[in-house]
Protein backbone atom coordinates (compact mmCIF):
# COMPACT_ATOMS: atom_id res chain seq x y z
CA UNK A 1 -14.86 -12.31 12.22
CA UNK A 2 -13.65 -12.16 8.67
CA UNK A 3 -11.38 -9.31 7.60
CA UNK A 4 -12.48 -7.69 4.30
CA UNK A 5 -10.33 -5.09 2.35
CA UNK A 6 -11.30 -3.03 -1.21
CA UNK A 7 -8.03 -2.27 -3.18
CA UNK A 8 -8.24 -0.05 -6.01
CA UNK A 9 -6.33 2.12 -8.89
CA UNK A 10 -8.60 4.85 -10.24
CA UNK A 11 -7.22 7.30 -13.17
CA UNK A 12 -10.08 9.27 -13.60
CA UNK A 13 -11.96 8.49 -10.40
CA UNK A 14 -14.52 6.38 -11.90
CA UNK A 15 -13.45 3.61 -10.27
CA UNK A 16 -12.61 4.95 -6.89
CA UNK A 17 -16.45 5.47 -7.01
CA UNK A 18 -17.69 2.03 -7.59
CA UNK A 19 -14.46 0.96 -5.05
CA UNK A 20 -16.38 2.98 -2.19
CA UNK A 21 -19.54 1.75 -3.18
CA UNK A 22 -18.46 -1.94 -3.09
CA UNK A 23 -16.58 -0.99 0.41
CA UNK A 24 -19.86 0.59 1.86
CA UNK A 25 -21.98 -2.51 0.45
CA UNK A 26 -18.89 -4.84 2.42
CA UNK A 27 -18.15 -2.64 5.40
CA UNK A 28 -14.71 -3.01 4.49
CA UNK A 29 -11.21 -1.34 4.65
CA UNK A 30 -10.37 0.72 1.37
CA UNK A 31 -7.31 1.41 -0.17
CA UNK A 32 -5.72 2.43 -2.93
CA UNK A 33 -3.31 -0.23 -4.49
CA UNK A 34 -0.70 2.17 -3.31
CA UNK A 35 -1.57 2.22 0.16
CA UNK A 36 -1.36 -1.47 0.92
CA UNK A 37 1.23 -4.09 -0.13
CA UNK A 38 0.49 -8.07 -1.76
CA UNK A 39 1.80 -9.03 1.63
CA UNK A 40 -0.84 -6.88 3.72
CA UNK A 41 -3.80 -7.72 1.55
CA UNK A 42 -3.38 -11.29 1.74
CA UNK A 43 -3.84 -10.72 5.36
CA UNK A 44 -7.46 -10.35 4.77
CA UNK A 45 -10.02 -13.00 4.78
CA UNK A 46 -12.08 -11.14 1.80
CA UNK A 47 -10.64 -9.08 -0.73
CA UNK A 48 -12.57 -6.76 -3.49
CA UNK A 49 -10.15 -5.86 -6.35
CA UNK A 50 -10.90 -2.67 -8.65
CA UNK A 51 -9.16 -1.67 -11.74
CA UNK A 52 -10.06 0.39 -14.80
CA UNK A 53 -9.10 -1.18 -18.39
CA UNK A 54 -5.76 0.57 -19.82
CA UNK A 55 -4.60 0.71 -23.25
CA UNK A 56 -5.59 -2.51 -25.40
CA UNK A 57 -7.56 -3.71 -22.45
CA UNK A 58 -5.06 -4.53 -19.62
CA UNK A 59 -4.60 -4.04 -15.80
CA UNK A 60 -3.25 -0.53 -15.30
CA UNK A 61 0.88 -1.59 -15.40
CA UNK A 62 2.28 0.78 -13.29
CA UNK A 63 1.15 0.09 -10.01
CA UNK A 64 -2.33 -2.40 -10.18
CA UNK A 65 -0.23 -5.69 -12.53
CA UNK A 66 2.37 -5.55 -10.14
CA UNK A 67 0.57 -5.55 -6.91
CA UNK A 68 -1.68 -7.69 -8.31
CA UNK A 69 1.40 -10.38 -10.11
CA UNK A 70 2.77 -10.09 -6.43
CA UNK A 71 -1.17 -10.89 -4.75
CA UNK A 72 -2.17 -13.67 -7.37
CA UNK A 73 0.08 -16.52 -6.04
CA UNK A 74 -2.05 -16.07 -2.31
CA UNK A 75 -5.10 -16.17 -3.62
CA UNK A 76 -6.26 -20.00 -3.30
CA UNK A 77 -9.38 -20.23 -1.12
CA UNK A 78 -9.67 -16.83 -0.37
CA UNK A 79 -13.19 -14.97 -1.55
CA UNK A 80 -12.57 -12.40 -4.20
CA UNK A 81 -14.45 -9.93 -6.22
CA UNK A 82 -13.76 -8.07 -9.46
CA UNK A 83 -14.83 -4.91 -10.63
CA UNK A 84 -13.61 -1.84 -12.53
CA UNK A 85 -14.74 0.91 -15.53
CA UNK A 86 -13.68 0.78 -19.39
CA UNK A 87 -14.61 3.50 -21.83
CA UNK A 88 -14.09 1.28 -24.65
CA UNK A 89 -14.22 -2.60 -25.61
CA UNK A 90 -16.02 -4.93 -25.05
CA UNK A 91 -14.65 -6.26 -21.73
CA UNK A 92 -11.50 -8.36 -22.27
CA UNK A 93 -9.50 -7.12 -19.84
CA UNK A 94 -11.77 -8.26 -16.65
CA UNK A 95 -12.40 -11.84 -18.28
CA UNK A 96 -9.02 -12.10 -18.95
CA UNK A 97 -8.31 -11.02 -15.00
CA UNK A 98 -11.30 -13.19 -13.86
CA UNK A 99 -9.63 -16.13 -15.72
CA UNK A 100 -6.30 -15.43 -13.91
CA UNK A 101 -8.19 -15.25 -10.47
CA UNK A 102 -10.02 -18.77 -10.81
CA UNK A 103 -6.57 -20.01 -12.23
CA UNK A 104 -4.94 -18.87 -9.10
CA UNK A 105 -7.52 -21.10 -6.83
CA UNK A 106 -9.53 -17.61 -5.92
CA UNK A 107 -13.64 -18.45 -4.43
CA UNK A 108 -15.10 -15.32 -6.94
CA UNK A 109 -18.33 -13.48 -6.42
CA UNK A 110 -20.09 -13.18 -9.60
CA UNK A 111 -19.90 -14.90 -12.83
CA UNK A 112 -17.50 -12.19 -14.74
CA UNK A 113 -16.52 -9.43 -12.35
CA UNK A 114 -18.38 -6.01 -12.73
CA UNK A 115 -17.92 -3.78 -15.87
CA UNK A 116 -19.31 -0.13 -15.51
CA UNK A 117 -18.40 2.02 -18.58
CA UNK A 118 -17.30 4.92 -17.71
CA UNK A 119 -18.80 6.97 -14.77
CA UNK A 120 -21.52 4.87 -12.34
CA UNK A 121 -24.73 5.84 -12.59
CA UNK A 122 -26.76 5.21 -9.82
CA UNK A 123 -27.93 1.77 -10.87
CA UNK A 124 -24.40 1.20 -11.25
CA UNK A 125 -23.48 2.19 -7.77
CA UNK A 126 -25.95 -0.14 -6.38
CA UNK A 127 -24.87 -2.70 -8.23
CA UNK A 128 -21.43 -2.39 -6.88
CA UNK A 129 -23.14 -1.94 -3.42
CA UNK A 130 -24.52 -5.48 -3.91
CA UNK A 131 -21.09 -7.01 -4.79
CA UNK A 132 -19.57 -5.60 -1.85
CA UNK A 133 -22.57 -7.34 0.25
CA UNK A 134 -22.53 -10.41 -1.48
CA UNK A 135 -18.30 -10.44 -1.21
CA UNK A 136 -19.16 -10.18 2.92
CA UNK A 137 -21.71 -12.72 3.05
CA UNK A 138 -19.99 -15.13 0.96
């Protein structure tokens, strides 16, 4: 049975949201990036990775780039999905992360990752709900 695990960094809780819809939609683990290490996460068979855009649309720095820096070298073969929330822009941030993913040899759900801006509404939710079903079917 495959091991799936949703890892998220949520500012404003916006994305902490769509991370425990996409877990609920998986039936996966969740944790906050600070809760598990690169090591631990690329454990699992199936990860789901959720971070808000920062500044001029980046990764959050603190804690998310370097967990993530640390994940991206283990990530050839294994399923992935991409998701966070932005309250400006148009999106660079997760196509820029998407690119690094598929760079790194990652199998991604989706064509782009999943945007929301700002808080999920429930159509958002259920999208997310479908990502983290189609990350656990994959």
């Amino acid at each position: 049975m495959s091991k799936t695990a949703v890892i998220y960094w949520s500012g404003t809780g916006n994305t902490e949201a769509m991370a425990k819809a996409v877990a609920e939609g998986a039936g996966a683990r969740l944790f906050t990036v600070s809760e598990i290490s690169a090591g631990e996460a690329a454990g699992y068979d199936r990860l789901a990775l959720g971070c808000p855009a920062m500044g001029a649309e980046v990764l959050e720095e603190g804690e998310f780039e370097p967990f993530f820096t640390a994940l991206e070298g283990r990530l050839s073969g294994k399923k992935l999905a991409l998701f966070g929330s932005y309250g400006w822009g148009d999106g660079q941030w997760m196509r820029d992360w998407y690119e690094r993913a598929e760079g790194a040899g990652a199998d991604l759900c989706g064509d782009e990752g999943l945007i929301l801006n700002e808080t999920p509404d429930a159509a958002g939710l259920e999208a997310c709900k479908a990502l983290g079903a189609e990350l656990a079917a994959g």
